[in-house]
PDB file of N, CA and C in Angstrom:
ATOM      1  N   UNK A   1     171.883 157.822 -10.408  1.00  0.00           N
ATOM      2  CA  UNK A   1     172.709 157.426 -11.535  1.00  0.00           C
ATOM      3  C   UNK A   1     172.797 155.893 -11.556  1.00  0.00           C
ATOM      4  N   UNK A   2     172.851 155.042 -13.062  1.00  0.00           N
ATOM      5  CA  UNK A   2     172.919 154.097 -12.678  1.00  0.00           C
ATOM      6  C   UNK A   2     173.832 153.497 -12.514  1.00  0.00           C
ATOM      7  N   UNK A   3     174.965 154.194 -12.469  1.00  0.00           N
ATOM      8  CA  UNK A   3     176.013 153.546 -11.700  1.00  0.00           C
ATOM      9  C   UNK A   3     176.846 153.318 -10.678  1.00  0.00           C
ATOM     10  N   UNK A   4     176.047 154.171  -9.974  1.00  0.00           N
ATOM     11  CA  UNK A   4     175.748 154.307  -8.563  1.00  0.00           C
ATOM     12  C   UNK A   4     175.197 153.143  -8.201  1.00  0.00           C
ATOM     13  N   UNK A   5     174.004 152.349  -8.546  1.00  0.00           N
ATOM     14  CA  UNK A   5     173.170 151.569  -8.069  1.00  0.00           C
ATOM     15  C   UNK A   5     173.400 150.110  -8.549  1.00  0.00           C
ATOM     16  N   UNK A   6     174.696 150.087  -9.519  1.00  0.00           N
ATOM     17  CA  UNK A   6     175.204 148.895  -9.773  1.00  0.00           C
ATOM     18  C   UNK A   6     176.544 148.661  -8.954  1.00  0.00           C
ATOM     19  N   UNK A   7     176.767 149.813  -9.014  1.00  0.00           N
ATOM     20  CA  UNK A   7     178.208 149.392  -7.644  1.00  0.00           C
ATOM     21  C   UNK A   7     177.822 149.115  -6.494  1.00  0.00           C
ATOM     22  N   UNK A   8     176.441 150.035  -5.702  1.00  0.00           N
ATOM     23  CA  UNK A   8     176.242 149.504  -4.664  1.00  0.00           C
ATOM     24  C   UNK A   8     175.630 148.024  -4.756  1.00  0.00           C
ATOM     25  N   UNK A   9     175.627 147.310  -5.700  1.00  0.00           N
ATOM     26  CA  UNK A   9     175.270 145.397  -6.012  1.00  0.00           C
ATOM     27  C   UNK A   9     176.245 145.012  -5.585  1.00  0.00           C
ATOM     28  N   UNK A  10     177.872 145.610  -6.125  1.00  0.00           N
ATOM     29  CA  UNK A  10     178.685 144.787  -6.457  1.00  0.00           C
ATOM     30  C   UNK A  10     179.395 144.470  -4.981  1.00  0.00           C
ATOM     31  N   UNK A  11     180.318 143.546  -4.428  1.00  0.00           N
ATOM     32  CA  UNK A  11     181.462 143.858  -3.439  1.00  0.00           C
ATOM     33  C   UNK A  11     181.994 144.971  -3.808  1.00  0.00           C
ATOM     34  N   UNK A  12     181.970 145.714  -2.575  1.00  0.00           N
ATOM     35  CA  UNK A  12     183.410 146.278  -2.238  1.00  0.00           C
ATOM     36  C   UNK A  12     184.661 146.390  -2.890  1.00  0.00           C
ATOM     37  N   UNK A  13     185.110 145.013  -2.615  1.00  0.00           N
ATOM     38  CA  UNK A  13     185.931 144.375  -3.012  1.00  0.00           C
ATOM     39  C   UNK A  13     186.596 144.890  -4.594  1.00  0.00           C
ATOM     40  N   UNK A  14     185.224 145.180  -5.206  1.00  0.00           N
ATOM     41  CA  UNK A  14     185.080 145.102  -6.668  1.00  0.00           C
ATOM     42  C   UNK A  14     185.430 146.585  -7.624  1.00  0.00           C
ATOM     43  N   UNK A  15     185.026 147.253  -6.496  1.00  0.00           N
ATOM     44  CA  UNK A  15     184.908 149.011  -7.062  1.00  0.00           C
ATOM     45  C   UNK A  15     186.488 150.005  -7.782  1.00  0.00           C
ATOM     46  N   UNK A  16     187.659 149.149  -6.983  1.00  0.00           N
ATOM     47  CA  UNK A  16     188.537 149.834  -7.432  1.00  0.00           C
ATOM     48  C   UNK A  16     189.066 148.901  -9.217  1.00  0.00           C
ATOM     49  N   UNK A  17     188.548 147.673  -9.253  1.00  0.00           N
ATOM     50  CA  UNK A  17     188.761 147.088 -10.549  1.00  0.00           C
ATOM     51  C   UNK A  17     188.271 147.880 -11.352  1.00  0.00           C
ATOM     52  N   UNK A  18     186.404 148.186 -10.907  1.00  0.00           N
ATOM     53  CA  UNK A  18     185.740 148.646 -12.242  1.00  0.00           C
ATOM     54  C   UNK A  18     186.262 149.737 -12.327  1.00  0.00           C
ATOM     55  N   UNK A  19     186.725 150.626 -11.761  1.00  0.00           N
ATOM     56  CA  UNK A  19     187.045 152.282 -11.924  1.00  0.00           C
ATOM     57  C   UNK A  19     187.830 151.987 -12.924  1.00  0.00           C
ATOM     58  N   UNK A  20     189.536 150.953 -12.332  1.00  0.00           N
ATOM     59  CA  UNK A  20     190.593 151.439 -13.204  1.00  0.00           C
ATOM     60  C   UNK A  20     190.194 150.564 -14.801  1.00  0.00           C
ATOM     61  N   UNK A  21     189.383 149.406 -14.749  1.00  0.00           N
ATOM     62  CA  UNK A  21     189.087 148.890 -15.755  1.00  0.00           C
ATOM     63  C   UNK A  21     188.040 149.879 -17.187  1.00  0.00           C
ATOM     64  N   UNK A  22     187.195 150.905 -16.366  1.00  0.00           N
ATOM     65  CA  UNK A  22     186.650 152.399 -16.837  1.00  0.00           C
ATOM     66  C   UNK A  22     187.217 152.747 -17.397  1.00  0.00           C
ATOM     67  N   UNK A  23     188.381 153.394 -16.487  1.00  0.00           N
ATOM     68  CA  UNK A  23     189.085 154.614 -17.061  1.00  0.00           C
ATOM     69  C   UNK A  23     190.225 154.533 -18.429  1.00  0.00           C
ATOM     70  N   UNK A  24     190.427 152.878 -18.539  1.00  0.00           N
ATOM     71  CA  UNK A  24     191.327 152.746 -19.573  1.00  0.00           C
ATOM     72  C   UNK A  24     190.165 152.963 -20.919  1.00  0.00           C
ATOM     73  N   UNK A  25     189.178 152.792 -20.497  1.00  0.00           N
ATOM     74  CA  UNK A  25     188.323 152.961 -22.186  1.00  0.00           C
ATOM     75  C   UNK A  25     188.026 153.932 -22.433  1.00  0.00           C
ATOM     76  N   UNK A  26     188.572 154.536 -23.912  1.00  0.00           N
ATOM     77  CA  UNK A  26     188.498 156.185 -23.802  1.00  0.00           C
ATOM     78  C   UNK A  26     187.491 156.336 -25.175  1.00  0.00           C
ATOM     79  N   UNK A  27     187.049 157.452 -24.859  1.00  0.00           N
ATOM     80  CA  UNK A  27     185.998 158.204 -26.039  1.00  0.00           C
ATOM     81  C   UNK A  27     187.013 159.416 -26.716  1.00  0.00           C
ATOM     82  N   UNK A  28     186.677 159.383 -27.959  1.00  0.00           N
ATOM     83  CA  UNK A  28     186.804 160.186 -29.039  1.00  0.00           C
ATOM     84  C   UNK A  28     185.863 161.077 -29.704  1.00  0.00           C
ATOM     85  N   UNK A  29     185.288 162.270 -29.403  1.00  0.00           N
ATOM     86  CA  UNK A  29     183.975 163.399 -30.083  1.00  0.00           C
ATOM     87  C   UNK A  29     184.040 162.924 -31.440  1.00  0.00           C
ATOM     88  N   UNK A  30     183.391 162.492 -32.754  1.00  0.00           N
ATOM     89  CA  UNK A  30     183.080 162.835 -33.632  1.00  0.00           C
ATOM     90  C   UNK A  30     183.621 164.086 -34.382  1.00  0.00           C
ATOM     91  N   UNK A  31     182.686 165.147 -33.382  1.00  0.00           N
ATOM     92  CA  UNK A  31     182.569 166.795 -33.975  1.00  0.00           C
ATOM     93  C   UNK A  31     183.409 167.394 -33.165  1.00  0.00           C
ATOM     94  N   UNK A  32     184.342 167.327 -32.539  1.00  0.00           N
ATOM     95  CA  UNK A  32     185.103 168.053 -32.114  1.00  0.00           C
ATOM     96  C   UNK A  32     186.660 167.992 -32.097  1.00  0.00           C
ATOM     97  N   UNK A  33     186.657 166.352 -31.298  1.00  0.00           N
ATOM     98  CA  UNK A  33     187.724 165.524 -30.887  1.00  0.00           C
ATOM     99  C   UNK A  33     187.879 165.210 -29.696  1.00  0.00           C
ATOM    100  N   UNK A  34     187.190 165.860 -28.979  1.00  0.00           N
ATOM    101  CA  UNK A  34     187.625 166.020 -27.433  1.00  0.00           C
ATOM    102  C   UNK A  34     187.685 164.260 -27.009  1.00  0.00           C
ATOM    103  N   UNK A  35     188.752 164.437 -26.014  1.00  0.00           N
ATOM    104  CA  UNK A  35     188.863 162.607 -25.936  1.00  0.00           C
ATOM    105  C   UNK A  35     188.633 162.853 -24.446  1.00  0.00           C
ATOM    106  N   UNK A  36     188.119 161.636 -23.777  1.00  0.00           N
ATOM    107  CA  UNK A  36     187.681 161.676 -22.403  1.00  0.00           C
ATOM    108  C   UNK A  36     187.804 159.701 -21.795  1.00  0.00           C
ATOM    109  N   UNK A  37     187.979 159.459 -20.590  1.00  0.00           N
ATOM    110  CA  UNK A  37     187.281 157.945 -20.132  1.00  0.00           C
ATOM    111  C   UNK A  37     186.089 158.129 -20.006  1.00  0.00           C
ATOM    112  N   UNK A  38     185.455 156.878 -20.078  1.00  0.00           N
ATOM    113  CA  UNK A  38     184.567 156.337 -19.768  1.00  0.00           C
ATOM    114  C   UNK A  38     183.981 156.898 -18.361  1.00  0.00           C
ATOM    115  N   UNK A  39     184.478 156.888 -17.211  1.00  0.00           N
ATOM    116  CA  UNK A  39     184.294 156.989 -15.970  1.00  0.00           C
ATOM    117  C   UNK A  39     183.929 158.308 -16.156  1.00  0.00           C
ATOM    118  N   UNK A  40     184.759 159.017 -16.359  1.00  0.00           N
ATOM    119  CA  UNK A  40     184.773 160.550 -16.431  1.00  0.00           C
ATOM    120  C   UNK A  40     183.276 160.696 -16.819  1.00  0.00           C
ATOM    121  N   UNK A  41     182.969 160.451 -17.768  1.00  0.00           N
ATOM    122  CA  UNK A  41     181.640 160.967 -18.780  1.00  0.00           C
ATOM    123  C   UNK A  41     180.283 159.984 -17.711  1.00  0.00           C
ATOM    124  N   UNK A  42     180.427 159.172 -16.756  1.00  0.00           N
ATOM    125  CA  UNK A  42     179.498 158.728 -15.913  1.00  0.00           C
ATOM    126  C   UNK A  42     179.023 157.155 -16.126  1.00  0.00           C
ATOM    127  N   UNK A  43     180.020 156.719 -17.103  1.00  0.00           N
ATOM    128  CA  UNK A  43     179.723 155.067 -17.319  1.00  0.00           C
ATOM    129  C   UNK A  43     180.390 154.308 -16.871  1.00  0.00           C
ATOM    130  N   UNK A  44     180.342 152.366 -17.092  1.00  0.00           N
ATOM    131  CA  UNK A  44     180.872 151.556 -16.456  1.00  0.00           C
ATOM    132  C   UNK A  44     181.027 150.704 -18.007  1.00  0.00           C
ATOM    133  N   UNK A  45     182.678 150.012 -17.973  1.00  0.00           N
ATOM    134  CA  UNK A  45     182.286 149.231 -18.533  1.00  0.00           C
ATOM    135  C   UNK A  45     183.934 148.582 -17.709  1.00  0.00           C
ATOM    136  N   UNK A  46     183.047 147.231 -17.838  1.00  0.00           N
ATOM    137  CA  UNK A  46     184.071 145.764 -16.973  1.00  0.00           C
ATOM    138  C   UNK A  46     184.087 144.668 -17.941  1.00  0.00           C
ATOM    139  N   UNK A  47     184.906 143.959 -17.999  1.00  0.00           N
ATOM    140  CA  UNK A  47     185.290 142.556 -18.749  1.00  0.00           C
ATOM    141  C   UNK A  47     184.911 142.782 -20.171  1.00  0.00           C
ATOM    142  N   UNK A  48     184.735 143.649 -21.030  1.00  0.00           N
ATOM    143  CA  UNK A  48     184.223 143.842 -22.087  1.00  0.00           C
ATOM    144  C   UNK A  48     185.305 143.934 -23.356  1.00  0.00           C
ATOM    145  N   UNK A  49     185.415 143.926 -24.316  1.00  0.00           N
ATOM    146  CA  UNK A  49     186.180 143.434 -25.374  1.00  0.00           C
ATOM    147  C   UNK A  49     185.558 144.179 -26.552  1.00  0.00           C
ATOM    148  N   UNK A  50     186.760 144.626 -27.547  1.00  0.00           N
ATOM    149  CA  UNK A  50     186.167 145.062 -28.646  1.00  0.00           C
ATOM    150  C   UNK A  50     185.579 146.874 -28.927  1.00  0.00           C
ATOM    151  N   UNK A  51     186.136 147.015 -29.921  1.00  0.00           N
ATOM    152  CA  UNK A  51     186.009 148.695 -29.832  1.00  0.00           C
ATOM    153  C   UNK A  51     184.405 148.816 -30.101  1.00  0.00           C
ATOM    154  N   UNK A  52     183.760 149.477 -29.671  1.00  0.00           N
ATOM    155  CA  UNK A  52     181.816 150.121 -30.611  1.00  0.00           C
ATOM    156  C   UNK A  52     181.913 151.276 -30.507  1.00  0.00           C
ATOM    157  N   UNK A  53     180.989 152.061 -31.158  1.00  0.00           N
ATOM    158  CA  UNK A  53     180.695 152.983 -31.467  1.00  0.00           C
ATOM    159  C   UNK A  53     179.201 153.187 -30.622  1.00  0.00           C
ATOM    160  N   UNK A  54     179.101 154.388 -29.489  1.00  0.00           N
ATOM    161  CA  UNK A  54     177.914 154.597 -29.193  1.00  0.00           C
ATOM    162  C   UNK A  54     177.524 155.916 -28.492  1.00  0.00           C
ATOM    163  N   UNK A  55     175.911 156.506 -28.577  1.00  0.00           N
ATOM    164  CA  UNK A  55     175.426 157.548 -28.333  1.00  0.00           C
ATOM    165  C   UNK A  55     176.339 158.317 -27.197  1.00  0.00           C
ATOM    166  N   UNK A  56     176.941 159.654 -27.151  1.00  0.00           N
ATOM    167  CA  UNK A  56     177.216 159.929 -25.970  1.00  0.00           C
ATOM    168  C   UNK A  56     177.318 161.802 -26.231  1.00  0.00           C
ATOM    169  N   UNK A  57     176.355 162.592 -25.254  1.00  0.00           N
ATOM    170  CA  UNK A  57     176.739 163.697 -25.120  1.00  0.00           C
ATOM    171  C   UNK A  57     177.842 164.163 -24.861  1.00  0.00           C
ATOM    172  N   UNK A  58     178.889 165.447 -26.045  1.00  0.00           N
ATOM    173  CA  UNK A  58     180.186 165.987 -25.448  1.00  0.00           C
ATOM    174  C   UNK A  58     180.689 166.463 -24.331  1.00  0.00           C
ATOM    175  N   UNK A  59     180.811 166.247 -23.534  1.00  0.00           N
ATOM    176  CA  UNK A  59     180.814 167.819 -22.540  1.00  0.00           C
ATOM    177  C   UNK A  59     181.492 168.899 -22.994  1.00  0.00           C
ATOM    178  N   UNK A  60     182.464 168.958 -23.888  1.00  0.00           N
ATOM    179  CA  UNK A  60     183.352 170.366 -24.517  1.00  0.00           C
ATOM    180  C   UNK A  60     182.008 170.663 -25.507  1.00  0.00           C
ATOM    181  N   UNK A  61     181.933 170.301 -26.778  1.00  0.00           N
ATOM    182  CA  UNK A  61     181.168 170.872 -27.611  1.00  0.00           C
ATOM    183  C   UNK A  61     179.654 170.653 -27.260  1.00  0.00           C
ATOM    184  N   UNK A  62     179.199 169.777 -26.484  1.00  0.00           N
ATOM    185  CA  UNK A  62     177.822 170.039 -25.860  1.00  0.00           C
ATOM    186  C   UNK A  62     176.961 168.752 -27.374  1.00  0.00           C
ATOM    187  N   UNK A  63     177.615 168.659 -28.095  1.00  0.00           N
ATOM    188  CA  UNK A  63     176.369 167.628 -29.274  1.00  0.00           C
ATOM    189  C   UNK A  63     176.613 166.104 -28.992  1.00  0.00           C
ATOM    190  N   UNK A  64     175.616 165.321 -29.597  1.00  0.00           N
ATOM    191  CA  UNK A  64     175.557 164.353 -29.528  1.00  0.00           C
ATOM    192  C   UNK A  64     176.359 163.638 -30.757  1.00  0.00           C
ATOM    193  N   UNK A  65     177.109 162.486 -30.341  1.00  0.00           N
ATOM    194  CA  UNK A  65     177.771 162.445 -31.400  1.00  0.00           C
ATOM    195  C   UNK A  65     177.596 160.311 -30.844  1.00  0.00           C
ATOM    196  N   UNK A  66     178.119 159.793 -32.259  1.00  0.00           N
ATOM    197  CA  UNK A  66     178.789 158.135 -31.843  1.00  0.00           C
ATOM    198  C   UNK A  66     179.813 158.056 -31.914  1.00  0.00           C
ATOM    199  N   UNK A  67     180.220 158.388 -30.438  1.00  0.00           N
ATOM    200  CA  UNK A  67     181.719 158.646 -30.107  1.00  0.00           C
ATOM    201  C   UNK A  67     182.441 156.837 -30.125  1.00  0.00           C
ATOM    202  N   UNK A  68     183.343 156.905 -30.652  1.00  0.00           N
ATOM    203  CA  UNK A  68     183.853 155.592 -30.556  1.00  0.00           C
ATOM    204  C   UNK A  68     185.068 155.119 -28.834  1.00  0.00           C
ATOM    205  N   UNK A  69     184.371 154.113 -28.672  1.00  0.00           N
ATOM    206  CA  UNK A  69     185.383 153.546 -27.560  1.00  0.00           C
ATOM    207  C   UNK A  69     186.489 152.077 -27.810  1.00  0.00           C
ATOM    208  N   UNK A  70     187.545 152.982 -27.320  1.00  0.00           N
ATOM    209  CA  UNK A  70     188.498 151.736 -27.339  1.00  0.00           C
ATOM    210  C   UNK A  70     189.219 151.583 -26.244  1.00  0.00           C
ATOM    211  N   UNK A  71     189.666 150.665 -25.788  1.00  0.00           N
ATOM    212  CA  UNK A  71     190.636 149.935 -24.927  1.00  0.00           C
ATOM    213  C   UNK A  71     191.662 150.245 -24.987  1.00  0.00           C
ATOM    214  N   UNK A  72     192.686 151.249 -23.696  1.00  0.00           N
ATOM    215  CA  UNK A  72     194.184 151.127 -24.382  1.00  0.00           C
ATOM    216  C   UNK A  72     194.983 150.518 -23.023  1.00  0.00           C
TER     217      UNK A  72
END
């Protein structure tokens, strides 16, 4: 996974930032609703700003949708 192989780059030090900095960015399904973090669904995102919209398989309804992410 590749985020496995970017944490093992990072310090130590660093791993419990990116998690909780993850888990505050949440996804919204398109086609379903199902809302989830970031972390949860197998991604990373750190120092980043600004809501986007991008590709991500559901795990409840199983489709691909451009689930939107925001910061809370």
């Amino acid at each position: 996974m590749l985020r496995t192989a970017i944490l093992a780059l990072m310090p130590r030090s660093w791993h419990a930032a990116l998690e909780a900095e993850s888990r505050r960015w949440l996804t919204s399904c398109p086609n379903c609703g199902h809302g989830s973090n970031i972390w949860d669904l197998g991604g990373l995102r750190y120092k980043t700003s600004g809501n986007r919209h991008t590709g991500i398989w559901c795990p409840e309804c199983g489709k691909l949708g451009q689930h939107l992410l925001t910061k809370t």
